[in-house]
PDB file of N, CA and C in Angstrom:
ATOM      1  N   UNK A   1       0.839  -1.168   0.000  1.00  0.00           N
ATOM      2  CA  UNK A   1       0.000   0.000   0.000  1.00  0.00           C
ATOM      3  C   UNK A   1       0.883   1.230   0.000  1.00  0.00           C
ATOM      4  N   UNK A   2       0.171   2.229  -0.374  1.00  0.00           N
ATOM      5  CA  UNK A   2       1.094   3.391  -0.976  1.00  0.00           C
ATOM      6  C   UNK A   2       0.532   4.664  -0.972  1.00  0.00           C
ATOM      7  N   UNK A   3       0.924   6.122  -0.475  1.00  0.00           N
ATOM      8  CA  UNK A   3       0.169   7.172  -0.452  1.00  0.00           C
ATOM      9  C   UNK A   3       0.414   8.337  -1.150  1.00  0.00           C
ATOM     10  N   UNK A   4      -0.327   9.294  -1.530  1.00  0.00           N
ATOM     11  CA  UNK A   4       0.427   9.850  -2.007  1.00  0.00           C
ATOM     12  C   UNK A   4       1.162  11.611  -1.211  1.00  0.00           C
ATOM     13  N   UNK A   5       0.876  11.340   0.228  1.00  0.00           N
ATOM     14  CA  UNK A   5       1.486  12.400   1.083  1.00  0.00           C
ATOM     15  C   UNK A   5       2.212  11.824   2.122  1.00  0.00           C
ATOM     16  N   UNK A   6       3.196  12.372   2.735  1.00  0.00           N
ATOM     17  CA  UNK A   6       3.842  11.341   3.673  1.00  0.00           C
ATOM     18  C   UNK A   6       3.401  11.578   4.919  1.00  0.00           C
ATOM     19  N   UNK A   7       2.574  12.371   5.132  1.00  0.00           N
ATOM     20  CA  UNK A   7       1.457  12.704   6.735  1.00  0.00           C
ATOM     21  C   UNK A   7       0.242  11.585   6.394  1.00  0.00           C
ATOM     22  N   UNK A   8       0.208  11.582   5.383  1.00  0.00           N
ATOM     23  CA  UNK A   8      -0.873  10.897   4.868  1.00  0.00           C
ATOM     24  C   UNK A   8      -0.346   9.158   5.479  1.00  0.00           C
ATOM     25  N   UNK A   9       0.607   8.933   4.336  1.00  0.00           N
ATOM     26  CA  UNK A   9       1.185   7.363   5.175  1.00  0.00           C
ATOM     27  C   UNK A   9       1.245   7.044   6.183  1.00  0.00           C
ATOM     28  N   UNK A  10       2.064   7.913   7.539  1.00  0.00           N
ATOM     29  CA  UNK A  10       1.978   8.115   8.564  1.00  0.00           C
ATOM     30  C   UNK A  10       0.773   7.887   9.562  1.00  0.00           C
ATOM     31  N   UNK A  11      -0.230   8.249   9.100  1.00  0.00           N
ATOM     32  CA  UNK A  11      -1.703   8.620   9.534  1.00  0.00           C
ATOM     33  C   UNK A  11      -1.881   7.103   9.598  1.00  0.00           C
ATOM     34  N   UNK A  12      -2.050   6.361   8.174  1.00  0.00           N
ATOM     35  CA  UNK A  12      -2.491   5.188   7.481  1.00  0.00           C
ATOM     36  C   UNK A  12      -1.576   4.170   8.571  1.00  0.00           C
ATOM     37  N   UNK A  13      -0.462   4.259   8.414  1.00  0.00           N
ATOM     38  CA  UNK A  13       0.450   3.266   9.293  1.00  0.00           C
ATOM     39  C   UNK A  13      -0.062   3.092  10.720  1.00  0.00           C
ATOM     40  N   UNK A  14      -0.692   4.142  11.458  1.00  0.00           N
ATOM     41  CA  UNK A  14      -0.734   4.389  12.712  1.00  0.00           C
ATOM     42  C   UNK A  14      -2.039   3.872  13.123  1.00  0.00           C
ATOM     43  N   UNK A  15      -2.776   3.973  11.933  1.00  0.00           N
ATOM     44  CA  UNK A  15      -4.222   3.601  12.229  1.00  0.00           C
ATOM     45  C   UNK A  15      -4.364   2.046  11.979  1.00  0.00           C
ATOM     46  N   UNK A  16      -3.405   0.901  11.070  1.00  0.00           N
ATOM     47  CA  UNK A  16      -3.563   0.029  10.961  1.00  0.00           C
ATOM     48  C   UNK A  16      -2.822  -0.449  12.093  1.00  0.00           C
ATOM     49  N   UNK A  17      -1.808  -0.144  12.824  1.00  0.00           N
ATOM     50  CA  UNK A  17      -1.195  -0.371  13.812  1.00  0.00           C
ATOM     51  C   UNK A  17      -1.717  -0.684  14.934  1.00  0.00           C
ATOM     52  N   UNK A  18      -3.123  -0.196  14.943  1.00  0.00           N
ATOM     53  CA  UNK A  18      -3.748  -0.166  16.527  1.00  0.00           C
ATOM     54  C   UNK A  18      -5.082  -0.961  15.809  1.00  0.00           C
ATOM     55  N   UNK A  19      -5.286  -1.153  14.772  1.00  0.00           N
ATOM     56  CA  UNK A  19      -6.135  -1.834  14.522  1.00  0.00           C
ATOM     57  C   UNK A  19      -6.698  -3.406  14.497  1.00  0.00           C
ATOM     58  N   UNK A  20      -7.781  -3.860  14.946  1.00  0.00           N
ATOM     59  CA  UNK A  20      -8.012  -5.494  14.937  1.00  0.00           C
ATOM     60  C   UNK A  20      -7.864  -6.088  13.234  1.00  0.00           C
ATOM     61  N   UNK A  21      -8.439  -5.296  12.753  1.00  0.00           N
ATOM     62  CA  UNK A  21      -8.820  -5.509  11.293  1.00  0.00           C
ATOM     63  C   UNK A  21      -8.752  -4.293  10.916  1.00  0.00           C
ATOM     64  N   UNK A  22      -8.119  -4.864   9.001  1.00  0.00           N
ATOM     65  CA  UNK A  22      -8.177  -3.329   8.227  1.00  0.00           C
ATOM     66  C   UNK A  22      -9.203  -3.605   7.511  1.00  0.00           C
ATOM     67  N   UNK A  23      -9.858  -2.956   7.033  1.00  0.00           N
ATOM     68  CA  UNK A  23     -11.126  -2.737   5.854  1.00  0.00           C
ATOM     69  C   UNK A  23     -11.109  -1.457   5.030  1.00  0.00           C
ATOM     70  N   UNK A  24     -10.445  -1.849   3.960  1.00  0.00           N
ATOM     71  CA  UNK A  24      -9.930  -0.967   3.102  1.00  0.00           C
ATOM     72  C   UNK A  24     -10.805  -0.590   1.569  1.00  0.00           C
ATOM     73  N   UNK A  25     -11.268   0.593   0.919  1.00  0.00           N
ATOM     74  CA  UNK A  25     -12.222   1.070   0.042  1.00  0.00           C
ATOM     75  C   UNK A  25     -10.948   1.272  -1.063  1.00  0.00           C
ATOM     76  N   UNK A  26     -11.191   0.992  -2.250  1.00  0.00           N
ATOM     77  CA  UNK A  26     -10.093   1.457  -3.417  1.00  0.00           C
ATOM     78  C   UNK A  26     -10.913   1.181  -5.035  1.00  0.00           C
ATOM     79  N   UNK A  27     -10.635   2.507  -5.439  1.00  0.00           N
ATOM     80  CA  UNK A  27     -11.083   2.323  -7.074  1.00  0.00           C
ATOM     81  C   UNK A  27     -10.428   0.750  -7.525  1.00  0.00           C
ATOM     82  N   UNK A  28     -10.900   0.258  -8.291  1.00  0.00           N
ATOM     83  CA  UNK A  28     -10.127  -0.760  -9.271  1.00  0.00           C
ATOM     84  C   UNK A  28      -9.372  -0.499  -9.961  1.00  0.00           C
ATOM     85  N   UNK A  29      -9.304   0.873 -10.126  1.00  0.00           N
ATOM     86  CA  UNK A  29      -7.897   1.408 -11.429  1.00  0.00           C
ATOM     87  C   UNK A  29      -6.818   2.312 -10.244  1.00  0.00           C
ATOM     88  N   UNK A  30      -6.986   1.904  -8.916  1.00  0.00           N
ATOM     89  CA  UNK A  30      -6.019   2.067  -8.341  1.00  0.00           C
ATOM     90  C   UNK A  30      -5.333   0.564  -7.975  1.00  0.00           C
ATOM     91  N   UNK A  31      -5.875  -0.251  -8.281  1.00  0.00           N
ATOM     92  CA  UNK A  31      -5.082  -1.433  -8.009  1.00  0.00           C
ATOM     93  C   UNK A  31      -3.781  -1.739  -8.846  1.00  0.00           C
ATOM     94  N   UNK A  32      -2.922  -1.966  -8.283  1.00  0.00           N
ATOM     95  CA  UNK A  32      -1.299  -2.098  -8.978  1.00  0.00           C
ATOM     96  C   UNK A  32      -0.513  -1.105  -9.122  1.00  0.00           C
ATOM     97  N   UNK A  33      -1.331   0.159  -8.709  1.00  0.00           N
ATOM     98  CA  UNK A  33      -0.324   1.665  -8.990  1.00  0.00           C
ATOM     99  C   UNK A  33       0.284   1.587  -7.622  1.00  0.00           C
ATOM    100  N   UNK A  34       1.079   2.557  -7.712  1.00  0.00           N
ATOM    101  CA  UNK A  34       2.038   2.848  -6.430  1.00  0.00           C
ATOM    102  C   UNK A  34       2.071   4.263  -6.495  1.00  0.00           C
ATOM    103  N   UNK A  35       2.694   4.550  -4.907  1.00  0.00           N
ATOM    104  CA  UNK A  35       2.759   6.655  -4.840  1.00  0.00           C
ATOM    105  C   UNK A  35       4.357   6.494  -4.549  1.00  0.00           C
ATOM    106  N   UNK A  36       4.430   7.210  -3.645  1.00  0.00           N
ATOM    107  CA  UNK A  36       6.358   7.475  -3.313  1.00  0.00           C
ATOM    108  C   UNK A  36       6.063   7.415  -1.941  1.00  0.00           C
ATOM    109  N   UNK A  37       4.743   6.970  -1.432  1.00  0.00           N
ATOM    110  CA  UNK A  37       4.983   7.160   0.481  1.00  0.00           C
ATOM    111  C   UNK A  37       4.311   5.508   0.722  1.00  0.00           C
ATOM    112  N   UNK A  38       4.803   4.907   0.992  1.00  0.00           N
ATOM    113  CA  UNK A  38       5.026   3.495   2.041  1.00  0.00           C
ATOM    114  C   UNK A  38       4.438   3.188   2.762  1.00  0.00           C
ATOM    115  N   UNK A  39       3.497   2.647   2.667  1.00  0.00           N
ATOM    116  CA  UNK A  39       2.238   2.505   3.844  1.00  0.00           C
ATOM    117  C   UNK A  39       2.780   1.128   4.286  1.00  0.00           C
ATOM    118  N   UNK A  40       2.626   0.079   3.371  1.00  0.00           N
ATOM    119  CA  UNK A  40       3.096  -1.575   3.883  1.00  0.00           C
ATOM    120  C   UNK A  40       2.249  -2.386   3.221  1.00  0.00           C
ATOM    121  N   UNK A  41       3.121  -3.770   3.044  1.00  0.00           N
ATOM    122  CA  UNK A  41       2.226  -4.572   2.008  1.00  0.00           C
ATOM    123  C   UNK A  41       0.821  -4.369   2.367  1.00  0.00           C
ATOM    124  N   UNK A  42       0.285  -5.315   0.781  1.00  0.00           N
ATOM    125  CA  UNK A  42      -0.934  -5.241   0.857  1.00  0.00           C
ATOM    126  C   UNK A  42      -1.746  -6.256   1.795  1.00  0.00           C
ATOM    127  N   UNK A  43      -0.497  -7.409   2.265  1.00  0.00           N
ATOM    128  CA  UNK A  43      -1.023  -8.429   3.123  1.00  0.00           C
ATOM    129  C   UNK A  43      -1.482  -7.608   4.391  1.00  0.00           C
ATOM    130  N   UNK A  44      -1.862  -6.855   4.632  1.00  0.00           N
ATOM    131  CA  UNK A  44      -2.331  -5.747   6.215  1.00  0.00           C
ATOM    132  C   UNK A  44      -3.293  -5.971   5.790  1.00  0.00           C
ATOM    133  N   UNK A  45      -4.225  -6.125   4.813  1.00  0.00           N
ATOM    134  CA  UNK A  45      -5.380  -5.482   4.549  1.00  0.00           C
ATOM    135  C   UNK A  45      -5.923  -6.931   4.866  1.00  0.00           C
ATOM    136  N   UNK A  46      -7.255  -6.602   5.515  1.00  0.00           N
ATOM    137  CA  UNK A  46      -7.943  -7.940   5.621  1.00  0.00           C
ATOM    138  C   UNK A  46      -9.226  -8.114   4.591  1.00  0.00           C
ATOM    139  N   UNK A  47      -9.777  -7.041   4.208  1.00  0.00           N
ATOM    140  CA  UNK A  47     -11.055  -6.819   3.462  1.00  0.00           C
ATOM    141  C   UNK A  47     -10.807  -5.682   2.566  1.00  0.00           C
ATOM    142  N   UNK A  48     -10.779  -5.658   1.275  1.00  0.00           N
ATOM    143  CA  UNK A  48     -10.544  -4.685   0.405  1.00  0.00           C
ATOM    144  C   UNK A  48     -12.066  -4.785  -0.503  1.00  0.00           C
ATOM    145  N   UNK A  49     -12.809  -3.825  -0.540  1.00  0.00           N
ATOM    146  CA  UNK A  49     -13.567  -3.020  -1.195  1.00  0.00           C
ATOM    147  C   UNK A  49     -13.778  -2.211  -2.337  1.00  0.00           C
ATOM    148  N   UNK A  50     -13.955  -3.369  -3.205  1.00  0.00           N
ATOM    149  CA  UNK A  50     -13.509  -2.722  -4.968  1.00  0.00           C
ATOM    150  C   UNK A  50     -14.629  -2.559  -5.960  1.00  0.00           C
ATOM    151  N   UNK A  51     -14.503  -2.277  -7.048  1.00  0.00           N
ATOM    152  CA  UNK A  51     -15.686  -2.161  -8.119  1.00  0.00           C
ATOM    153  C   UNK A  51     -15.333  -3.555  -9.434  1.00  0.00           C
ATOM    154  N   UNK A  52     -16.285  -3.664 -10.048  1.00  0.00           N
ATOM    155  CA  UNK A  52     -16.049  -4.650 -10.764  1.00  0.00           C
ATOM    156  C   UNK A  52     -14.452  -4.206 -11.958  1.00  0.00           C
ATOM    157  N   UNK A  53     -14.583  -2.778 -11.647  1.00  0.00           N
ATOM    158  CA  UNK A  53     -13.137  -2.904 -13.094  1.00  0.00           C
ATOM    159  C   UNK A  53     -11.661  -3.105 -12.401  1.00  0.00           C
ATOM    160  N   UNK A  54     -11.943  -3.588 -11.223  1.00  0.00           N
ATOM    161  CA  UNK A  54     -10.194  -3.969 -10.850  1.00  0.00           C
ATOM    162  C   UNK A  54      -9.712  -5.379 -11.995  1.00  0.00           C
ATOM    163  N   UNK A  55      -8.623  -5.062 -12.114  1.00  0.00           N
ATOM    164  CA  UNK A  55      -7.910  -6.098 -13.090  1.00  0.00           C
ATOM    165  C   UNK A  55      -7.627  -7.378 -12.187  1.00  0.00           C
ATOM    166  N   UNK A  56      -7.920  -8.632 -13.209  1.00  0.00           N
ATOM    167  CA  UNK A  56      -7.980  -9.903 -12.203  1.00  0.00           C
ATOM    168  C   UNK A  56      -6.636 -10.222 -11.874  1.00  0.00           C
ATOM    169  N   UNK A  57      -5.445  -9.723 -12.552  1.00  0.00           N
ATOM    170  CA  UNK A  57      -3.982 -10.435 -11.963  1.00  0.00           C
ATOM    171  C   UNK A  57      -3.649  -9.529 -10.520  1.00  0.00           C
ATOM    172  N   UNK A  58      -4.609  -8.374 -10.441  1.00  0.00           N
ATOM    173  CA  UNK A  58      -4.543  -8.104  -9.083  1.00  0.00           C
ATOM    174  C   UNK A  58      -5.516  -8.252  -7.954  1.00  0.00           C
ATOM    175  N   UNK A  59      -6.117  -8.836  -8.586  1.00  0.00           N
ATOM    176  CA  UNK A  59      -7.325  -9.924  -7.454  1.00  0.00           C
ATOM    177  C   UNK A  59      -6.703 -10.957  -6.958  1.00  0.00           C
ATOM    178  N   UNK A  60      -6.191 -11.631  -8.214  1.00  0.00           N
ATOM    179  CA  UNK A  60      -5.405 -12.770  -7.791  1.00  0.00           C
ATOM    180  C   UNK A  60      -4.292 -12.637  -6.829  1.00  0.00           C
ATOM    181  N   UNK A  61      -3.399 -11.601  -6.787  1.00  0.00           N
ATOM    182  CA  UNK A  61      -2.487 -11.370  -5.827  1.00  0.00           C
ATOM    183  C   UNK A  61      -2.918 -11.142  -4.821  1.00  0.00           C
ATOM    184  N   UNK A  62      -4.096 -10.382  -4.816  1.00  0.00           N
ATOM    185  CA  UNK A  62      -4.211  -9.661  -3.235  1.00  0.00           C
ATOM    186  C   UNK A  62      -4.937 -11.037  -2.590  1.00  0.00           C
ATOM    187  N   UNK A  63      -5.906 -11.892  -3.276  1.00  0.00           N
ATOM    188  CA  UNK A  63      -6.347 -13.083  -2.719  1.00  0.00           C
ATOM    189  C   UNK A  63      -5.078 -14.034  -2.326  1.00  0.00           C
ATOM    190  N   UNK A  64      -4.051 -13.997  -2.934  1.00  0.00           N
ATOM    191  CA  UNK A  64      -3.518 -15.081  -2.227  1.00  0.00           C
ATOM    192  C   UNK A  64      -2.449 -14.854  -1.396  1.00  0.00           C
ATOM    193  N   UNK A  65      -2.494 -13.110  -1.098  1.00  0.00           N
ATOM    194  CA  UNK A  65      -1.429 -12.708  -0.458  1.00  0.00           C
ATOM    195  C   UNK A  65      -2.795 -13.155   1.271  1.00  0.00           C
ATOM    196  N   UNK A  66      -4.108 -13.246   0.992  1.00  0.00           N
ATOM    197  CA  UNK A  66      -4.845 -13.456   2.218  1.00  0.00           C
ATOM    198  C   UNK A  66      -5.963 -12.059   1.981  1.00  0.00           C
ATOM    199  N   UNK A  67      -5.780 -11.418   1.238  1.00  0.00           N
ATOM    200  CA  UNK A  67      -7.031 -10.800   1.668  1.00  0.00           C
ATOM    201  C   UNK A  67      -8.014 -10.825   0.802  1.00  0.00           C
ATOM    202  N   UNK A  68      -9.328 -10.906   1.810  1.00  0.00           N
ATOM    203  CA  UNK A  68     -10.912 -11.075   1.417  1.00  0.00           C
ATOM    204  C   UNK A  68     -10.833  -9.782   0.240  1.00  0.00           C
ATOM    205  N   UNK A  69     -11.450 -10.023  -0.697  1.00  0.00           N
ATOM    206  CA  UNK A  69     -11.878  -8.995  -1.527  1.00  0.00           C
ATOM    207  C   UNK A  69     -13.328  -9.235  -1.851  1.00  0.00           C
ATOM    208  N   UNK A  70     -14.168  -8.187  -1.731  1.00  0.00           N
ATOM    209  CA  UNK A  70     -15.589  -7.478  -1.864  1.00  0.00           C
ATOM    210  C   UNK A  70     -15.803  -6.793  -2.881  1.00  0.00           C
ATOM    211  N   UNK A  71     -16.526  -6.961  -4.259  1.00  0.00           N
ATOM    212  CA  UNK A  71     -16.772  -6.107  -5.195  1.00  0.00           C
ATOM    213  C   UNK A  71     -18.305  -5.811  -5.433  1.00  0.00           C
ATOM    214  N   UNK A  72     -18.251  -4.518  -5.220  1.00  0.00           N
ATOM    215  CA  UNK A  72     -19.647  -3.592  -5.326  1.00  0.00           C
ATOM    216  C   UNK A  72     -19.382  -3.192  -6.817  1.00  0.00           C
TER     217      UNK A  72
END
């Protein structure tokens, strides 16, 4: 995972840090891009929240890195 402010990452890091579970919202045409700020793999995420146009070689990764994916 990846941001594109580094208060922003920070924020993101801190909040998954204290968290039981992540449950994460993302366009499908943000799947596979990257920013320049470092949040941490995508294996953190437990539930990701997508639309039908995410591309399947990144379904496939994020499923077998472990996380549930949900498409609205």
């Amino acid at each position: 995972m990846t941001a594109y402010d580094l208060d922003e990452a920070s924020v993101k890091k801190a909040v998954i840090a204290s968290a039981r579970r992540v449950i994460a919202a993302a366009d499908g045409t943000k799947l596979g891009r990257t920013a320049h700020a470092y949040v941490g793999p995508s294996s953190l995420v437990d539930i990701l929240v997508t639309d039908s146009g995410a591309p399947s070689a990144e379904i496939t990764a994020l499923e077998s890195g472990g996380t549930r994916l949900e498409t609205v």
